[in-house]
C-alpha atoms as a PDB file:
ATOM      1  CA  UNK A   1     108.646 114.931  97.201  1.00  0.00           C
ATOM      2  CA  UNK A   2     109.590 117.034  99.770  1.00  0.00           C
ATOM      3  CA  UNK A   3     112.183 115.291 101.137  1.00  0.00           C
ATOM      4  CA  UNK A   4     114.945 115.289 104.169  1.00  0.00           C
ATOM      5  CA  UNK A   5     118.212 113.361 102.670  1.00  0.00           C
ATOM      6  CA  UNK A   6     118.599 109.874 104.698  1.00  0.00           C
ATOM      7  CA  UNK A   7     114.661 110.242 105.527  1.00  0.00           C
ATOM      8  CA  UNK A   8     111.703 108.156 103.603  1.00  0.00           C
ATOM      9  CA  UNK A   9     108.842 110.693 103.420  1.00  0.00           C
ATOM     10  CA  UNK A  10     106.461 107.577 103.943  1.00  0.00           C
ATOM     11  CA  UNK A  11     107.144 104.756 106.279  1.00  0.00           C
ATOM     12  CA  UNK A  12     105.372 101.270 106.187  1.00  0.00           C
ATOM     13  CA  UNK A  13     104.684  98.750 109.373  1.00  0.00           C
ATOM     14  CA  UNK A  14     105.269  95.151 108.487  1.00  0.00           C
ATOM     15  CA  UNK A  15     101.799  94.331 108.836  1.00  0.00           C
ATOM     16  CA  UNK A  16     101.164  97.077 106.127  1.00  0.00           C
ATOM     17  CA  UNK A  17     103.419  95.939 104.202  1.00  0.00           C
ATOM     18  CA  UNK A  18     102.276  92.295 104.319  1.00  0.00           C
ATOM     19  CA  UNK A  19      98.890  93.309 102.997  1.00  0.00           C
ATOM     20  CA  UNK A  20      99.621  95.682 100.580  1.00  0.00           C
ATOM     21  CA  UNK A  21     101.689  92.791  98.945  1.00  0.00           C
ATOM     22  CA  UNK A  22      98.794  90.535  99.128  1.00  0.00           C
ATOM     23  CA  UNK A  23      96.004  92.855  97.886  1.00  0.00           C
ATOM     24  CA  UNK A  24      99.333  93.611  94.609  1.00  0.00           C
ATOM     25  CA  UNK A  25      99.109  90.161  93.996  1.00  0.00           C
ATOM     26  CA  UNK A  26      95.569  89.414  94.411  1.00  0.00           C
ATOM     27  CA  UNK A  27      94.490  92.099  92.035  1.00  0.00           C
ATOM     28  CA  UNK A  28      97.586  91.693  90.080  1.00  0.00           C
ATOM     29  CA  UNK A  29      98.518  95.125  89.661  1.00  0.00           C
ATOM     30  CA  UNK A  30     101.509  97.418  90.100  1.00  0.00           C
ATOM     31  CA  UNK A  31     100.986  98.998  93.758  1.00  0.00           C
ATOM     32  CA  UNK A  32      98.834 101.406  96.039  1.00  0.00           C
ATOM     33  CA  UNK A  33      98.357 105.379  94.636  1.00  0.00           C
ATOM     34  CA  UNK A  34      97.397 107.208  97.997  1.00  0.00           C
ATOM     35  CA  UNK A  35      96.081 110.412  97.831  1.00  0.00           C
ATOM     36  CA  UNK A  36      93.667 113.005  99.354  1.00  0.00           C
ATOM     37  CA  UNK A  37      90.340 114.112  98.400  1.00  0.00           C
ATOM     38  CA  UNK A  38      87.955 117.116  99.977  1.00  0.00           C
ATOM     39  CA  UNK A  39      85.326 115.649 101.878  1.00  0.00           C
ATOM     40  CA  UNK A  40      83.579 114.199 105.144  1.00  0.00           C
ATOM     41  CA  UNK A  41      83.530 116.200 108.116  1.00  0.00           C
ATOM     42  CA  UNK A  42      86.690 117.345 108.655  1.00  0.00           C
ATOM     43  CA  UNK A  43      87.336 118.650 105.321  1.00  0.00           C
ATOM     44  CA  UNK A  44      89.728 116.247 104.029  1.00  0.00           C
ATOM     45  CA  UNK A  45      89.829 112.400 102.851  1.00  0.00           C
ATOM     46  CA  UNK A  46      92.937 109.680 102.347  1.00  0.00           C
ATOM     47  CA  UNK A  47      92.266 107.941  99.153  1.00  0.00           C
ATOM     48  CA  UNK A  48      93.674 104.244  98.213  1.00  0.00           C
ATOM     49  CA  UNK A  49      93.727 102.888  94.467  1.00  0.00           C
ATOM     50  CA  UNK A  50      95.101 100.479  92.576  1.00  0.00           C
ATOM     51  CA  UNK A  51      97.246 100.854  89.850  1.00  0.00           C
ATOM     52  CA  UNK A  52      98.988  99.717  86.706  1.00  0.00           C
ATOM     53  CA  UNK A  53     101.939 102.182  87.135  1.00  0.00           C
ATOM     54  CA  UNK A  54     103.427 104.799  88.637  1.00  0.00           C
ATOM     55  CA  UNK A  55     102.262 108.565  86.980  1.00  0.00           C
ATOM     56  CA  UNK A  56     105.909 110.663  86.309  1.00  0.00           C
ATOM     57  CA  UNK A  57     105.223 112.856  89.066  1.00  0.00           C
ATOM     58  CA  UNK A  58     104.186 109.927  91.631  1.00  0.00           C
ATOM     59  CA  UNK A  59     106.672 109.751  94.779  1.00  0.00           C
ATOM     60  CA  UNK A  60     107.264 105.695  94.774  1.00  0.00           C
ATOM     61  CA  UNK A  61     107.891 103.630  98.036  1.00  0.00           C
ATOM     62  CA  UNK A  62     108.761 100.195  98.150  1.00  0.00           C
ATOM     63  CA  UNK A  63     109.903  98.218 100.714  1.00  0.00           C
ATOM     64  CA  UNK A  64     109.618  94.381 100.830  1.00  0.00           C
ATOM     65  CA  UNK A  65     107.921  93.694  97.884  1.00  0.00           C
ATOM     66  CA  UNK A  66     104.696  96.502  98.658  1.00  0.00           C
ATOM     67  CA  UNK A  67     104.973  99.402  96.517  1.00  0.00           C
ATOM     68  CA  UNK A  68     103.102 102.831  97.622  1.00  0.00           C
ATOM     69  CA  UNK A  69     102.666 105.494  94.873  1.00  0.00           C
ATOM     70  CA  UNK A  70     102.246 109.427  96.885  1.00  0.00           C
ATOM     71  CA  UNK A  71      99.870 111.275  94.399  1.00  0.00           C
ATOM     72  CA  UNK A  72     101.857 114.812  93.876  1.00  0.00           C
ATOM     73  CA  UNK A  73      99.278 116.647  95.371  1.00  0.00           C
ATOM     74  CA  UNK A  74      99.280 114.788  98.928  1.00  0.00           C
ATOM     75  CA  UNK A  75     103.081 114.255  99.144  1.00  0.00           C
ATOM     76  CA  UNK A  76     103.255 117.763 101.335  1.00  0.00           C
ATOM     77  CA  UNK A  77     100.378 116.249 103.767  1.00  0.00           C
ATOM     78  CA  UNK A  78     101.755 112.864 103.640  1.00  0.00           C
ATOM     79  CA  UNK A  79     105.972 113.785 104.757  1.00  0.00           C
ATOM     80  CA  UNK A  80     106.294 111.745 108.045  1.00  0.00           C
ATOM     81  CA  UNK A  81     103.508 109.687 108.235  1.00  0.00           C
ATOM     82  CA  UNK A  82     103.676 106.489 109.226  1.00  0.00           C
ATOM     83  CA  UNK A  83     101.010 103.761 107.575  1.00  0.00           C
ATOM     84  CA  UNK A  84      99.710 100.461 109.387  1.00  0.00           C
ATOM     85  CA  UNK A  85      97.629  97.985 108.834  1.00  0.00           C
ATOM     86  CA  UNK A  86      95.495  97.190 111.761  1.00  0.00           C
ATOM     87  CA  UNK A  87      92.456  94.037 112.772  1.00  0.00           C
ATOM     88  CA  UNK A  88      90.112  93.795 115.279  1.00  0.00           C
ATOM     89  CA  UNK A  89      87.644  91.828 116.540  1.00  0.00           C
ATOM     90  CA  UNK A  90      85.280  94.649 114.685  1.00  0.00           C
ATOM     91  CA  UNK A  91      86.922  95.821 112.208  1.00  0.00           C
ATOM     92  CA  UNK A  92      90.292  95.881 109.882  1.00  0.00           C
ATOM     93  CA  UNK A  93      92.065  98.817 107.502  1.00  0.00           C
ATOM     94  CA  UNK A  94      94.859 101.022 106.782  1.00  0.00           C
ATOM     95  CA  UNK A  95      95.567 103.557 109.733  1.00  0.00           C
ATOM     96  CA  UNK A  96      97.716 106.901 108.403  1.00  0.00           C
ATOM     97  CA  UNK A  97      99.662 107.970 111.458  1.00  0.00           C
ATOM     98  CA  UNK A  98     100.167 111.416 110.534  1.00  0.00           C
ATOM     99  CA  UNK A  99     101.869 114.468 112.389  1.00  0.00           C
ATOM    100  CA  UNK A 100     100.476 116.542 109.806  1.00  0.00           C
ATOM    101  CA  UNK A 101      96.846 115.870 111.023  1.00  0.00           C
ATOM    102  CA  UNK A 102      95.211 118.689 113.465  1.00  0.00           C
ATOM    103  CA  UNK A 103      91.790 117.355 113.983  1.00  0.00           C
ATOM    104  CA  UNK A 104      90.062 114.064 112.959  1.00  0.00           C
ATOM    105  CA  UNK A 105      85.766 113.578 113.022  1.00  0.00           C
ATOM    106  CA  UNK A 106      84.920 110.934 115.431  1.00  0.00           C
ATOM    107  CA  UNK A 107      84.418 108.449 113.009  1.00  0.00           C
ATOM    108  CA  UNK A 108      88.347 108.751 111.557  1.00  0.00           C
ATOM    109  CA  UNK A 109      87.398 109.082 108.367  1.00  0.00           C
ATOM    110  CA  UNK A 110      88.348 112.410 107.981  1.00  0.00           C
ATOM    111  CA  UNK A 111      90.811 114.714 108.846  1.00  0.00           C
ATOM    112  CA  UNK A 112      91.864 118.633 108.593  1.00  0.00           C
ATOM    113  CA  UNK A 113      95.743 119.085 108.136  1.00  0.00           C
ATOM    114  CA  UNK A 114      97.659 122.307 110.864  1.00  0.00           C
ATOM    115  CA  UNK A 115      98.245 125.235 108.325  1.00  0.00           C
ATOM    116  CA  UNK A 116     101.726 125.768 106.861  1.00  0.00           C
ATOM    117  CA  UNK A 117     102.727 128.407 109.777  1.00  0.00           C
ATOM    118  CA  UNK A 118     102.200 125.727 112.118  1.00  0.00           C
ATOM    119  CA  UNK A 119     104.164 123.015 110.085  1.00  0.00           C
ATOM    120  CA  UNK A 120     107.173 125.399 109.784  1.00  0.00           C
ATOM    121  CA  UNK A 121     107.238 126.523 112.966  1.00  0.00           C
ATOM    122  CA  UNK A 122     107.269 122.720 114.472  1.00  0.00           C
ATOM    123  CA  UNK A 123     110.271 121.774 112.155  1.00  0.00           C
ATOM    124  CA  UNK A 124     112.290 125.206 112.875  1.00  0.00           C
ATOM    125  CA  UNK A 125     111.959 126.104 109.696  1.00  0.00           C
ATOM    126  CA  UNK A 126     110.322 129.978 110.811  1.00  0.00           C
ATOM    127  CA  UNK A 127     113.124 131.761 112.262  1.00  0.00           C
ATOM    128  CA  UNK A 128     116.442 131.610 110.913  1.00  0.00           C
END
Protein backbone atom coordinates (compact mmCIF):
# COMPACT_ATOMS: atom_id res chain seq x y z
CA UNK A 1 0.00 0.00 0.00
CA UNK A 2 1.21 3.21 -0.38
CA UNK A 3 2.22 3.92 2.80
CA UNK A 4 3.82 6.84 5.20
CA UNK A 5 5.99 4.85 8.03
CA UNK A 6 4.14 5.42 11.59
CA UNK A 7 0.81 6.17 9.42
CA UNK A 8 -2.24 3.48 8.89
CA UNK A 9 -3.37 4.15 5.30
CA UNK A 10 -7.01 3.36 6.62
CA UNK A 11 -8.36 4.48 9.91
CA UNK A 12 -11.53 3.00 11.67
CA UNK A 13 -14.08 4.97 14.24
CA UNK A 14 -15.13 2.81 17.12
CA UNK A 15 -18.53 2.68 16.00
CA UNK A 16 -17.09 1.19 12.68
CA UNK A 17 -15.29 -0.93 14.22
CA UNK A 18 -18.06 -2.25 16.51
CA UNK A 19 -20.10 -3.23 13.49
CA UNK A 20 -17.76 -4.53 11.29
CA UNK A 21 -17.04 -7.06 14.20
CA UNK A 22 -20.61 -7.86 14.47
CA UNK A 23 -21.54 -8.24 10.76
CA UNK A 24 -17.59 -10.85 10.99
CA UNK A 25 -19.32 -12.73 13.40
CA UNK A 26 -22.76 -12.78 12.20
CA UNK A 27 -21.79 -14.00 8.80
CA UNK A 28 -18.93 -15.84 10.20
CA UNK A 29 -16.37 -14.89 7.88
CA UNK A 30 -12.85 -13.49 7.82
CA UNK A 31 -13.38 -9.53 7.38
CA UNK A 32 -14.56 -6.60 5.01
CA UNK A 33 -12.70 -6.41 1.20
CA UNK A 34 -13.41 -2.65 0.25
CA UNK A 35 -12.92 -1.64 -3.03
CA UNK A 36 -14.04 0.65 -5.92
CA UNK A 37 -16.08 0.05 -8.87
CA UNK A 38 -16.99 2.55 -12.05
CA UNK A 39 -20.37 3.64 -11.75
CA UNK A 40 -23.32 6.04 -10.58
CA UNK A 41 -23.09 9.55 -11.29
CA UNK A 42 -20.00 10.61 -10.33
CA UNK A 43 -18.03 8.05 -12.00
CA UNK A 44 -16.88 6.04 -9.20
CA UNK A 45 -18.39 3.50 -6.47
CA UNK A 46 -16.98 2.13 -2.80
CA UNK A 47 -17.64 -1.51 -2.75
CA UNK A 48 -18.03 -3.72 0.64
CA UNK A 49 -17.76 -7.70 0.62
CA UNK A 50 -17.33 -10.30 2.69
CA UNK A 51 -14.70 -12.59 2.74
CA UNK A 52 -13.04 -15.86 3.63
CA UNK A 53 -9.46 -14.41 3.41
CA UNK A 54 -7.29 -11.97 2.60
CA UNK A 55 -6.05 -12.12 -1.48
CA UNK A 56 -1.80 -11.80 -1.37
CA UNK A 57 -1.96 -8.45 -2.64
CA UNK A 58 -4.87 -7.23 -0.13
CA UNK A 59 -3.61 -4.28 2.29
CA UNK A 60 -5.08 -5.80 5.80
CA UNK A 61 -6.33 -3.54 8.74
CA UNK A 62 -7.30 -4.70 11.95
CA UNK A 63 -7.91 -3.03 14.88
CA UNK A 64 -10.04 -4.39 17.79
CA UNK A 65 -11.11 -7.44 16.53
CA UNK A 66 -12.63 -5.79 12.81
CA UNK A 67 -10.48 -6.66 10.04
CA UNK A 68 -10.65 -4.42 6.66
CA UNK A 69 -9.07 -5.97 3.51
CA UNK A 70 -7.99 -2.64 0.79
CA UNK A 71 -8.50 -4.33 -2.69
CA UNK A 72 -4.98 -3.40 -4.56
CA UNK A 73 -6.61 -1.42 -6.95
CA UNK A 74 -8.35 1.16 -4.42
CA UNK A 75 -5.47 1.31 -1.89
CA UNK A 76 -4.13 4.67 -3.90
CA UNK A 77 -7.86 6.23 -3.54
CA UNK A 78 -8.32 4.89 -0.17
CA UNK A 79 -4.59 6.44 1.72
CA UNK A 80 -6.09 8.72 4.48
CA UNK A 81 -9.48 8.01 4.65
CA UNK A 82 -11.13 7.72 7.56
CA UNK A 83 -14.31 5.05 7.77
CA UNK A 84 -17.44 5.42 10.21
CA UNK A 85 -20.26 3.89 10.87
CA UNK A 86 -23.14 6.21 11.22
CA UNK A 87 -27.46 5.82 12.36
CA UNK A 88 -30.15 7.95 12.04
CA UNK A 89 -33.48 8.27 12.63
CA UNK A 90 -33.65 7.53 8.58
CA UNK A 91 -31.12 5.75 7.81
CA UNK A 92 -27.70 3.76 8.88
CA UNK A 93 -24.22 2.74 6.82
CA UNK A 94 -20.63 3.03 6.37
CA UNK A 95 -19.50 6.75 5.64
CA UNK A 96 -15.75 6.87 3.77
CA UNK A 97 -14.31 10.18 4.89
CA UNK A 98 -11.99 10.65 2.17
CA UNK A 99 -9.52 13.59 1.24
CA UNK A 100 -9.07 11.93 -1.91
CA UNK A 101 -12.73 12.65 -2.98
CA UNK A 102 -13.32 15.91 -5.35
CA UNK A 103 -16.96 15.75 -5.99
CA UNK A 104 -19.78 13.48 -4.64
CA UNK A 105 -23.64 13.18 -6.55
CA UNK A 106 -26.21 14.37 -4.21
CA UNK A 107 -27.27 11.17 -3.25
CA UNK A 108 -23.47 10.10 -1.80
CA UNK A 109 -23.36 7.24 -3.52
CA UNK A 110 -20.85 8.18 -5.75
CA UNK A 111 -17.86 9.96 -5.97
CA UNK A 112 -15.01 11.25 -8.57
CA UNK A 113 -11.41 11.16 -6.97
CA UNK A 114 -8.88 14.98 -7.65
CA UNK A 115 -6.36 13.76 -10.40
CA UNK A 116 -2.83 12.75 -9.38
CA UNK A 117 -1.39 16.49 -10.05
CA UNK A 118 -3.69 17.62 -7.52
CA UNK A 119 -2.88 14.79 -4.94
CA UNK A 120 0.88 15.54 -5.28
CA UNK A 121 0.73 18.91 -5.18
CA UNK A 122 -1.45 18.86 -1.72
CA UNK A 123 1.16 16.48 -0.04
CA UNK A 124 4.36 18.53 -1.44
CA UNK A 125 5.27 15.92 -3.28
CA UNK A 126 5.51 18.35 -6.88
CA UNK A 127 8.40 20.48 -6.34
CA UNK A 128 11.43 19.31 -4.83
Amino acid sequence: MFAIPGQTPVTLTDTAVAQIRKLMERQSRHGLRIGLKKGGCAGMEYTMDYVDAAEPHDEVIEQDGARVMIAPTAQMFLFGTEIDYETSLLESGFRFRNPNVEDACGCGESIKFKDVETLAAERGAGGA
